[in-house]
PDB file of N, CA and C in Angstrom:
ATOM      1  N   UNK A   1      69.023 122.941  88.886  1.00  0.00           N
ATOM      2  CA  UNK A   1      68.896 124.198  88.171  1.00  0.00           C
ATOM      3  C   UNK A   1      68.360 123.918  86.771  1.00  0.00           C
ATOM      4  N   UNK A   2      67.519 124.709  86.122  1.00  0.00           N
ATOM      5  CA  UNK A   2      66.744 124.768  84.902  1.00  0.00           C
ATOM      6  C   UNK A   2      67.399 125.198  83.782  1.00  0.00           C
ATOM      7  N   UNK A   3      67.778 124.419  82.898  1.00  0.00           N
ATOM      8  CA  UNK A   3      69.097 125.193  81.608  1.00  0.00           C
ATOM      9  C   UNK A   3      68.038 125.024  80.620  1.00  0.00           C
ATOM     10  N   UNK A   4      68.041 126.181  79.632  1.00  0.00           N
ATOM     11  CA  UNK A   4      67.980 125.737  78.289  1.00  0.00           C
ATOM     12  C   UNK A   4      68.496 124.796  77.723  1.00  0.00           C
ATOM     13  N   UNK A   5      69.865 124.353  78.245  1.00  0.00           N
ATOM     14  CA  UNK A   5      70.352 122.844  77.330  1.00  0.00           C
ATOM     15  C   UNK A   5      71.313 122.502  77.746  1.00  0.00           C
ATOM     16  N   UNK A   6      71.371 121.479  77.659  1.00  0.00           N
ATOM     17  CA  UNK A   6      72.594 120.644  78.571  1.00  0.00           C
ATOM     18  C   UNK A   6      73.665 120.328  77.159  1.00  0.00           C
ATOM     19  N   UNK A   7      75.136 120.172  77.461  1.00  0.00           N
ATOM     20  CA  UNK A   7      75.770 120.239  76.327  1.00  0.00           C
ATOM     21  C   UNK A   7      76.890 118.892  76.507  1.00  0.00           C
ATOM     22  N   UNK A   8      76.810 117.645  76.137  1.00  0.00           N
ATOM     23  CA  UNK A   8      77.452 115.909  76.467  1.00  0.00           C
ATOM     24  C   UNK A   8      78.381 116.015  76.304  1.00  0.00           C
ATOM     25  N   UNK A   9      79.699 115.993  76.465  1.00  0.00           N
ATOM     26  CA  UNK A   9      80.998 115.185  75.756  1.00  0.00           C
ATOM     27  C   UNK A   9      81.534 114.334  76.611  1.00  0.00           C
ATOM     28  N   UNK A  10      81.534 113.353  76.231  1.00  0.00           N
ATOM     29  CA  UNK A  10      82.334 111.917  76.432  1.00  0.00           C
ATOM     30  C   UNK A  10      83.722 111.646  75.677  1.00  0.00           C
ATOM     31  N   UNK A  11      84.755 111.530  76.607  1.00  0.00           N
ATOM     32  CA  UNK A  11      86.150 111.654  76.676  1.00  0.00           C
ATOM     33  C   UNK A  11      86.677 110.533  77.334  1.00  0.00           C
ATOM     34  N   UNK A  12      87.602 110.086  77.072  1.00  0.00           N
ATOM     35  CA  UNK A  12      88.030 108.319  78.191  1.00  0.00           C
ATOM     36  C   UNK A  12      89.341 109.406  79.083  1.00  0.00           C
ATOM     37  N   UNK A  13      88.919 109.186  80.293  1.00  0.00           N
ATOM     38  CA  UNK A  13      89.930 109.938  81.161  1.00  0.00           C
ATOM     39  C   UNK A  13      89.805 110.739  81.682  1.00  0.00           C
ATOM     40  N   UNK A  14      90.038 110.791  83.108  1.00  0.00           N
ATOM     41  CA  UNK A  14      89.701 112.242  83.528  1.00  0.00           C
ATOM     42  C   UNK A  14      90.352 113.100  83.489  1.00  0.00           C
ATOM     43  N   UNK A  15      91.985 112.879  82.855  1.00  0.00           N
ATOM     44  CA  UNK A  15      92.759 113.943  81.921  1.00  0.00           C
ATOM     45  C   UNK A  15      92.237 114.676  81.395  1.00  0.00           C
ATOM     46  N   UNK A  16      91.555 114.147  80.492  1.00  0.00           N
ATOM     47  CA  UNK A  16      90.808 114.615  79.147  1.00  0.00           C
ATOM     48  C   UNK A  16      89.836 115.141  79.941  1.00  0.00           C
ATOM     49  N   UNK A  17      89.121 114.764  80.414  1.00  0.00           N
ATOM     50  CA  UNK A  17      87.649 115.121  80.647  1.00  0.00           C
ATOM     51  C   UNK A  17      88.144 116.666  81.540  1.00  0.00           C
ATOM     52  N   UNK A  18      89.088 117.168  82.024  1.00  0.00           N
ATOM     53  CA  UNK A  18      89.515 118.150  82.586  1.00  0.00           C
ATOM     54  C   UNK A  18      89.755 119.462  81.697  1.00  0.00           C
ATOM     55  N   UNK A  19      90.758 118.697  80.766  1.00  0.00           N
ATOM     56  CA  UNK A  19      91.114 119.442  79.721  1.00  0.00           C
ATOM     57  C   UNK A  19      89.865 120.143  78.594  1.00  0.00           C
ATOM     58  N   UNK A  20      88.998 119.111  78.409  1.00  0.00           N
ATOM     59  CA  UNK A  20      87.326 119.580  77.933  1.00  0.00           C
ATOM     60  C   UNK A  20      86.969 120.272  78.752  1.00  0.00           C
ATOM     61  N   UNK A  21      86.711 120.401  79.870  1.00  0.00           N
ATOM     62  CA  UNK A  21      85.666 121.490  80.922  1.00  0.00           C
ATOM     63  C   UNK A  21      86.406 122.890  80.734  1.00  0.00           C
ATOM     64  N   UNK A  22      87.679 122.679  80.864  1.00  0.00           N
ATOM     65  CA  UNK A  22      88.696 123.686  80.727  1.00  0.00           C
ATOM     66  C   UNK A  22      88.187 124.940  79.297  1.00  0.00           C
ATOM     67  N   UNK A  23      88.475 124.124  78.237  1.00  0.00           N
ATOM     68  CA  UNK A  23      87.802 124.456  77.103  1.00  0.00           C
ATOM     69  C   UNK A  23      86.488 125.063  76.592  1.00  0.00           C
ATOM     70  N   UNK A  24      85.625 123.785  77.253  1.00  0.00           N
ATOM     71  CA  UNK A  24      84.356 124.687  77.020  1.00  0.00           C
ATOM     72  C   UNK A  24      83.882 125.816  77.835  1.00  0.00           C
ATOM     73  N   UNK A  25      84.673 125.920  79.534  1.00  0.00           N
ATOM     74  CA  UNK A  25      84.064 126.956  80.223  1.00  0.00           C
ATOM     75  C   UNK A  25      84.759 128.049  79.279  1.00  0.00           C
ATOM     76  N   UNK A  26      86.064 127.982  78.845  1.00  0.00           N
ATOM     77  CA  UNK A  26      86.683 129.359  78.502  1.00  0.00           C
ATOM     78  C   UNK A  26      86.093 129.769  77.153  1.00  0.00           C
ATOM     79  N   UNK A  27      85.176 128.979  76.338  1.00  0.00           N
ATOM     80  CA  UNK A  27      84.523 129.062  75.438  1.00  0.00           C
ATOM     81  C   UNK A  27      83.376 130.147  75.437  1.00  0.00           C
ATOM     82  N   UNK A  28      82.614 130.081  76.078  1.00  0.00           N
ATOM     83  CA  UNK A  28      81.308 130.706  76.055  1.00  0.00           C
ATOM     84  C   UNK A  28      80.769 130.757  77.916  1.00  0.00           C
ATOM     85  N   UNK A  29      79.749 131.271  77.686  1.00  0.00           N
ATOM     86  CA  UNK A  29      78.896 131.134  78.986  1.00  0.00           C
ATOM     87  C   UNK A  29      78.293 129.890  79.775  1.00  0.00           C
ATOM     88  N   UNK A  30      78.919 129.087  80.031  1.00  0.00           N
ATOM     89  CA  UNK A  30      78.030 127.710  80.000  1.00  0.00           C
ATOM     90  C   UNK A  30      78.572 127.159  81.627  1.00  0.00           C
ATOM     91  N   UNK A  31      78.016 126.534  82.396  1.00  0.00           N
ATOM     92  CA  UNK A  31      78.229 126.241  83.618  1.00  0.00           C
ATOM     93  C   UNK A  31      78.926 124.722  84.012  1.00  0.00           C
ATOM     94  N   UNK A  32      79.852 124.638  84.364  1.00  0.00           N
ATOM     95  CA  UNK A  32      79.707 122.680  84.639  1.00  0.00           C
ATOM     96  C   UNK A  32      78.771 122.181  85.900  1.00  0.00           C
ATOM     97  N   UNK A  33      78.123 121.417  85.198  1.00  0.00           N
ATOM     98  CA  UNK A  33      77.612 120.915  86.112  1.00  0.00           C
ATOM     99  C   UNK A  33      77.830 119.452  86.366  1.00  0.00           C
ATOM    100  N   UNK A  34      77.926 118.643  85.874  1.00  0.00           N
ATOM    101  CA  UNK A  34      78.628 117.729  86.565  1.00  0.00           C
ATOM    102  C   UNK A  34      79.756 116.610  85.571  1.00  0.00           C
ATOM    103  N   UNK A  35      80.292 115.321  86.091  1.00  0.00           N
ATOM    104  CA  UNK A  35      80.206 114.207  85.060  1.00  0.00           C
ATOM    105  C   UNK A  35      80.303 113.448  85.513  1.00  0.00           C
ATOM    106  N   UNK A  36      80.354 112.244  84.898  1.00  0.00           N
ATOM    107  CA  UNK A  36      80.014 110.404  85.015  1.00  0.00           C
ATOM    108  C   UNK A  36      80.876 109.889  84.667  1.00  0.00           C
ATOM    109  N   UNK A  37      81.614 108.941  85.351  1.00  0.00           N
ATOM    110  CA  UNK A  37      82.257 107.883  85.043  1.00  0.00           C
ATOM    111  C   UNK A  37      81.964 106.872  84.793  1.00  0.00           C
ATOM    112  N   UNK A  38      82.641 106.044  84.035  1.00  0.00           N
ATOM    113  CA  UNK A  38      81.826 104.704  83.461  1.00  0.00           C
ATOM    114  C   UNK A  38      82.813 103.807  83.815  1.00  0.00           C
ATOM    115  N   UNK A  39      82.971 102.485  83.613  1.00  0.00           N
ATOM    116  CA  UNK A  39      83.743 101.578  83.154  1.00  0.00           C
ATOM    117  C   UNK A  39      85.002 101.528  82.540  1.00  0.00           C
ATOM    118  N   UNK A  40      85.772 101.455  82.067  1.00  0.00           N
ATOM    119  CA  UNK A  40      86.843 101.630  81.026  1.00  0.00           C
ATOM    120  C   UNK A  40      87.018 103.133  81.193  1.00  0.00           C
ATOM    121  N   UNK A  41      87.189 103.821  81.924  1.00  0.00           N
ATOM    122  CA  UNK A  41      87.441 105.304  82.199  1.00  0.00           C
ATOM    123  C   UNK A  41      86.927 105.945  81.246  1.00  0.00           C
ATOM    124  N   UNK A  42      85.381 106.163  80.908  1.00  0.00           N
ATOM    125  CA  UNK A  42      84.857 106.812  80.197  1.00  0.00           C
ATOM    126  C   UNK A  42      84.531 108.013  80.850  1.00  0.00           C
ATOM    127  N   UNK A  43      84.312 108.904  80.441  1.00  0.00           N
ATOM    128  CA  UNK A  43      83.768 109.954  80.993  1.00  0.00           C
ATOM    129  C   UNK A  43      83.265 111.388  80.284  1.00  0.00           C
ATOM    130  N   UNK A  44      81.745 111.044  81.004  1.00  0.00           N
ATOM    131  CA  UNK A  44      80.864 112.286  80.005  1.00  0.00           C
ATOM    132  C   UNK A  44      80.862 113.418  80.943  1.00  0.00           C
ATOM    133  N   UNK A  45      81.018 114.502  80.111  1.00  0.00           N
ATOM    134  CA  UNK A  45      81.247 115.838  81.140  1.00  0.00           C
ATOM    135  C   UNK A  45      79.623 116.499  80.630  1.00  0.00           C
ATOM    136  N   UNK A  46      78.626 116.875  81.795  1.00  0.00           N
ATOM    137  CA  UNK A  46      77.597 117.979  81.496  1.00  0.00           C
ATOM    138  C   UNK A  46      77.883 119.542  81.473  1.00  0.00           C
ATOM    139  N   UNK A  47      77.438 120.133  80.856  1.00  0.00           N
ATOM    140  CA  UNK A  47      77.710 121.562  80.722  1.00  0.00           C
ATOM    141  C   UNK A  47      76.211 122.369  80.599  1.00  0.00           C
ATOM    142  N   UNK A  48      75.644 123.215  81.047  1.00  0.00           N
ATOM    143  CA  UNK A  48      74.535 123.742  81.142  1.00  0.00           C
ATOM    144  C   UNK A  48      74.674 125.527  80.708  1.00  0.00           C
ATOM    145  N   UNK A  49      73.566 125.682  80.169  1.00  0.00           N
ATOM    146  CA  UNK A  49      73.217 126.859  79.263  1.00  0.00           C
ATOM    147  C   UNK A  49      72.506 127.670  78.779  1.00  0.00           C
ATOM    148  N   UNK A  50      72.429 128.005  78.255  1.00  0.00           N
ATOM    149  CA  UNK A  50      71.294 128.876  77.341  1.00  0.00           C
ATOM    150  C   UNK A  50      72.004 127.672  76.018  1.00  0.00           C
ATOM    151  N   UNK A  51      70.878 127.623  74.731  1.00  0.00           N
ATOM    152  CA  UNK A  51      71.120 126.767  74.022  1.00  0.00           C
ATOM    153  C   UNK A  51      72.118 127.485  73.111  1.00  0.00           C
ATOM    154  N   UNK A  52      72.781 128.670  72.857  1.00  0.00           N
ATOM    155  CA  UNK A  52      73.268 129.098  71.861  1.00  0.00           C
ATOM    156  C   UNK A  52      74.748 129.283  72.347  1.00  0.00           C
ATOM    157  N   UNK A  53      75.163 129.688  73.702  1.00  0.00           N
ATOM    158  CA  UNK A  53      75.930 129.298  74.268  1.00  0.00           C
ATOM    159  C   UNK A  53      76.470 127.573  74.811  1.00  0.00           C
ATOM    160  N   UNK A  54      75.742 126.526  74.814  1.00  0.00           N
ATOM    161  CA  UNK A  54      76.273 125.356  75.144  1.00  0.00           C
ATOM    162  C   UNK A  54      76.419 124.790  73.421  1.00  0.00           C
ATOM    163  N   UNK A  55      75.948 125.085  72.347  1.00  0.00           N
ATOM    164  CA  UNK A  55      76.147 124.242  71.053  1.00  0.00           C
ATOM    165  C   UNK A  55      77.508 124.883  70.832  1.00  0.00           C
ATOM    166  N   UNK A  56      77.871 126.441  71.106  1.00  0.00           N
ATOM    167  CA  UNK A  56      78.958 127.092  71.067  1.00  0.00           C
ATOM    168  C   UNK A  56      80.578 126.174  71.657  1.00  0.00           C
ATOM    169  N   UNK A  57      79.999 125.755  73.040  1.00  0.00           N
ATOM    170  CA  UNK A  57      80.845 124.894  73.414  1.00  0.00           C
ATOM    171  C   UNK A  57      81.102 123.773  73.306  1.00  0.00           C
ATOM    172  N   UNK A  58      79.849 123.125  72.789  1.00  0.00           N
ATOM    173  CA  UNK A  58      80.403 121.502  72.439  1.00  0.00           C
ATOM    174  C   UNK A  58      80.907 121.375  71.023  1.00  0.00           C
ATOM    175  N   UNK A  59      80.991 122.347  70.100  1.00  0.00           N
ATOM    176  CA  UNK A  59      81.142 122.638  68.411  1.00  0.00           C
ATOM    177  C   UNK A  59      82.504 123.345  68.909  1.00  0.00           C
ATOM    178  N   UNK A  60      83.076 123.910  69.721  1.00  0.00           N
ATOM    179  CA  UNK A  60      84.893 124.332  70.081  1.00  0.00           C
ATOM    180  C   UNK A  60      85.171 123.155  70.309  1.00  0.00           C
ATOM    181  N   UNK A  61      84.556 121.958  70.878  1.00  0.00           N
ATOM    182  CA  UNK A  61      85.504 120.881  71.658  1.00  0.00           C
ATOM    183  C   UNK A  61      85.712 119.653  70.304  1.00  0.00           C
ATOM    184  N   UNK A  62      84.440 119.571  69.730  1.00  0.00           N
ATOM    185  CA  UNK A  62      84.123 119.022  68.718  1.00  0.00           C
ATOM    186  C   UNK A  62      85.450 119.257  66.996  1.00  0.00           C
ATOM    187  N   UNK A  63      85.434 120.406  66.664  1.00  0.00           N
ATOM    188  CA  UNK A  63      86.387 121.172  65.878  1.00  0.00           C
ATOM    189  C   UNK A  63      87.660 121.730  66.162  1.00  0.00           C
ATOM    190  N   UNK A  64      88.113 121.365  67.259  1.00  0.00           N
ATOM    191  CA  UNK A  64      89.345 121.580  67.909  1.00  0.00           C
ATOM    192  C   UNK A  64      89.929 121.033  69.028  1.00  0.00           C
ATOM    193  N   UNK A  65      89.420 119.444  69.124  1.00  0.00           N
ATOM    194  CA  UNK A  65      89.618 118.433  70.496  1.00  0.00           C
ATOM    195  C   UNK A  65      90.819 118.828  70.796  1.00  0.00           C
ATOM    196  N   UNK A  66      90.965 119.114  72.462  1.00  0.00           N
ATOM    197  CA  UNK A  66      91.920 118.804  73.095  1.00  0.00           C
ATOM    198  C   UNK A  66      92.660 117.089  73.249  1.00  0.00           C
ATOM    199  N   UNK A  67      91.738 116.823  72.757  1.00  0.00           N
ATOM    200  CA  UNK A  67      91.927 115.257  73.127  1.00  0.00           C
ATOM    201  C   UNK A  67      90.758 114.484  72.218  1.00  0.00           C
ATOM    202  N   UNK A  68      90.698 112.604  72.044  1.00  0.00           N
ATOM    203  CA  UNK A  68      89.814 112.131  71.640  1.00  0.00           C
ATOM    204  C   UNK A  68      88.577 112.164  72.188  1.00  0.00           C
ATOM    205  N   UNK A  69      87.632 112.747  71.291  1.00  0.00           N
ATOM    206  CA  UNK A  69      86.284 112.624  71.682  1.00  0.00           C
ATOM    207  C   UNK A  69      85.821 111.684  70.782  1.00  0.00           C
ATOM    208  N   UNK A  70      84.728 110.612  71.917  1.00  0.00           N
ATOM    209  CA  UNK A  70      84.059 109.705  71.914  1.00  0.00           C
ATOM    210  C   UNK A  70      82.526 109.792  71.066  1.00  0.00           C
ATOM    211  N   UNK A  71      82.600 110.996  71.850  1.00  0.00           N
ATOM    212  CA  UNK A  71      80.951 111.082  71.422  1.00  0.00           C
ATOM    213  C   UNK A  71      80.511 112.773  72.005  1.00  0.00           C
ATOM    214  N   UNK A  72      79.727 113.272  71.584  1.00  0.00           N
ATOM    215  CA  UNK A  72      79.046 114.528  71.728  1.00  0.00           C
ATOM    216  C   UNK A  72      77.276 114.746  72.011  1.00  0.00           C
ATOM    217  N   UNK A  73      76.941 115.179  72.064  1.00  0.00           N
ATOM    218  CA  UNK A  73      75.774 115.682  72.105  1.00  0.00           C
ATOM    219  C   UNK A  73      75.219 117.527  72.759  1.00  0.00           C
ATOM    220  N   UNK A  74      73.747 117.848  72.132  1.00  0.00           N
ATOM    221  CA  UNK A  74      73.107 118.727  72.870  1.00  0.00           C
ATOM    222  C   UNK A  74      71.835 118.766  72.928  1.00  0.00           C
ATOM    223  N   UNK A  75      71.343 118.867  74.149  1.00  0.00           N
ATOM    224  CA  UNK A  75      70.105 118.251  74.319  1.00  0.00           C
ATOM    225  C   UNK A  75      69.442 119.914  74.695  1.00  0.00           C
ATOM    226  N   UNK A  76      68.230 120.300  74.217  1.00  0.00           N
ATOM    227  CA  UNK A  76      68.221 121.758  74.254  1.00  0.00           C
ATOM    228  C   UNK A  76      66.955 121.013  74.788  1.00  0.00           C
ATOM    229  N   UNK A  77      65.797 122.020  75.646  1.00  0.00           N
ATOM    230  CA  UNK A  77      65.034 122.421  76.659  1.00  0.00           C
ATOM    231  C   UNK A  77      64.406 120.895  76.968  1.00  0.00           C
ATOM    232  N   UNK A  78      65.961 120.432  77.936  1.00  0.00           N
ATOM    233  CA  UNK A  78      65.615 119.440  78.710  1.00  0.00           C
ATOM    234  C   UNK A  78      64.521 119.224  79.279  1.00  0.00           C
ATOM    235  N   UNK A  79      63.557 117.659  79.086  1.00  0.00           N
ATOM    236  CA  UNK A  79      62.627 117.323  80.090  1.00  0.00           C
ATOM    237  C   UNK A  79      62.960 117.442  81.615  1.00  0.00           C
ATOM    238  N   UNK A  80      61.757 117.403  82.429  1.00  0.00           N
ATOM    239  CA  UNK A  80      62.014 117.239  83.994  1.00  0.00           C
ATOM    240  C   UNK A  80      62.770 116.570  83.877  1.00  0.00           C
ATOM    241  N   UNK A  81      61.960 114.991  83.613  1.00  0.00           N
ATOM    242  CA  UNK A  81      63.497 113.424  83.719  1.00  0.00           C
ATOM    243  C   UNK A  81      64.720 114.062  83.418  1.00  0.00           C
ATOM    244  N   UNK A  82      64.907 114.609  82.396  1.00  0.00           N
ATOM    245  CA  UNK A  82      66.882 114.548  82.419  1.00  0.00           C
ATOM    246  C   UNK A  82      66.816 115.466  83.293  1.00  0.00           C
ATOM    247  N   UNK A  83      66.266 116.641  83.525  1.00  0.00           N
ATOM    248  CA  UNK A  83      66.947 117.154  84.262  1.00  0.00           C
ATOM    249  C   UNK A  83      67.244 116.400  86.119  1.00  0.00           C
ATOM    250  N   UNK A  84      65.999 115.399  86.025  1.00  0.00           N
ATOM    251  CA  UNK A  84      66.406 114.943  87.216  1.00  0.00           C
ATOM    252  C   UNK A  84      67.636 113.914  87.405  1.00  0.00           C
ATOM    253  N   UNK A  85      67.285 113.232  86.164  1.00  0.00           N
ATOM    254  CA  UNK A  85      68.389 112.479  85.955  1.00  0.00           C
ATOM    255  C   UNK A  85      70.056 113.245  86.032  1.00  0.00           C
ATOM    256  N   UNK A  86      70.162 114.156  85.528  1.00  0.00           N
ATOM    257  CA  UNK A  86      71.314 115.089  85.751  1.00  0.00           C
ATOM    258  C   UNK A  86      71.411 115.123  87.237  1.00  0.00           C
ATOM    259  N   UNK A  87      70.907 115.578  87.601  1.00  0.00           N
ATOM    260  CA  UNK A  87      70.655 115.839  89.356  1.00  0.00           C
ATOM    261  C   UNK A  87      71.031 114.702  90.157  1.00  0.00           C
ATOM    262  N   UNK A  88      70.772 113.385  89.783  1.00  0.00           N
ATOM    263  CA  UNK A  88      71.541 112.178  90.246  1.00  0.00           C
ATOM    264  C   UNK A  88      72.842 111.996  89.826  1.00  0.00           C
ATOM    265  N   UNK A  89      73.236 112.313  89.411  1.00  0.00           N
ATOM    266  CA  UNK A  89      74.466 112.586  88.563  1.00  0.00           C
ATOM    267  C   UNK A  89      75.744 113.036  89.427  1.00  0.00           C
ATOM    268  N   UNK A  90      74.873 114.336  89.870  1.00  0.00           N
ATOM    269  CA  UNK A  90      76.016 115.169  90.598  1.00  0.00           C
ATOM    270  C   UNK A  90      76.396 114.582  92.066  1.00  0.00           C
TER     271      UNK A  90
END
């Protein structure tokens, strides 16, 4: 699917990483679409959007963590690659 912007947070746990999806869906309009596990129980959650709605949600998770966040990002009118890359993902 084609988003205006994909919205990153990386959380260690899939506690956490639950408790974030939780958050940002009840935040704004934004879809989950998937996440990644890493090594050391990292885990980046994707969130997809319109861009004004996904900065909405990663700036609630960001300014009011449920938990430690690692790292953030928003990547607004994703290339094909990420978006395919996302697509391997899921």
């Amino acid at each position: 699917m084609k988003y205006g912007a994909y919205g990153l947070v990386e959380v260690l746990g899939s506690a956490s990483a639950v408790l974030v999806v939780d958050k940002m869906l009840k935040t704004s309009a934004v879809g989950f679409d998937t996440w990644n596990t890493k090594c050391g129980g990292h885990v980046t959650i994707f969130v997809g959007g319109d861009v004004s709605a996904v900065q909405s949600a990663v700036d609630a998770v960001k300014e009011n963590p449920p938990c430690e966040v690692i790292a953030s990002a928003v990547i607004s009118n994703p290339s094909d690659e990420t978006e395919r890359m996302v697509g391997l993902a899921r």
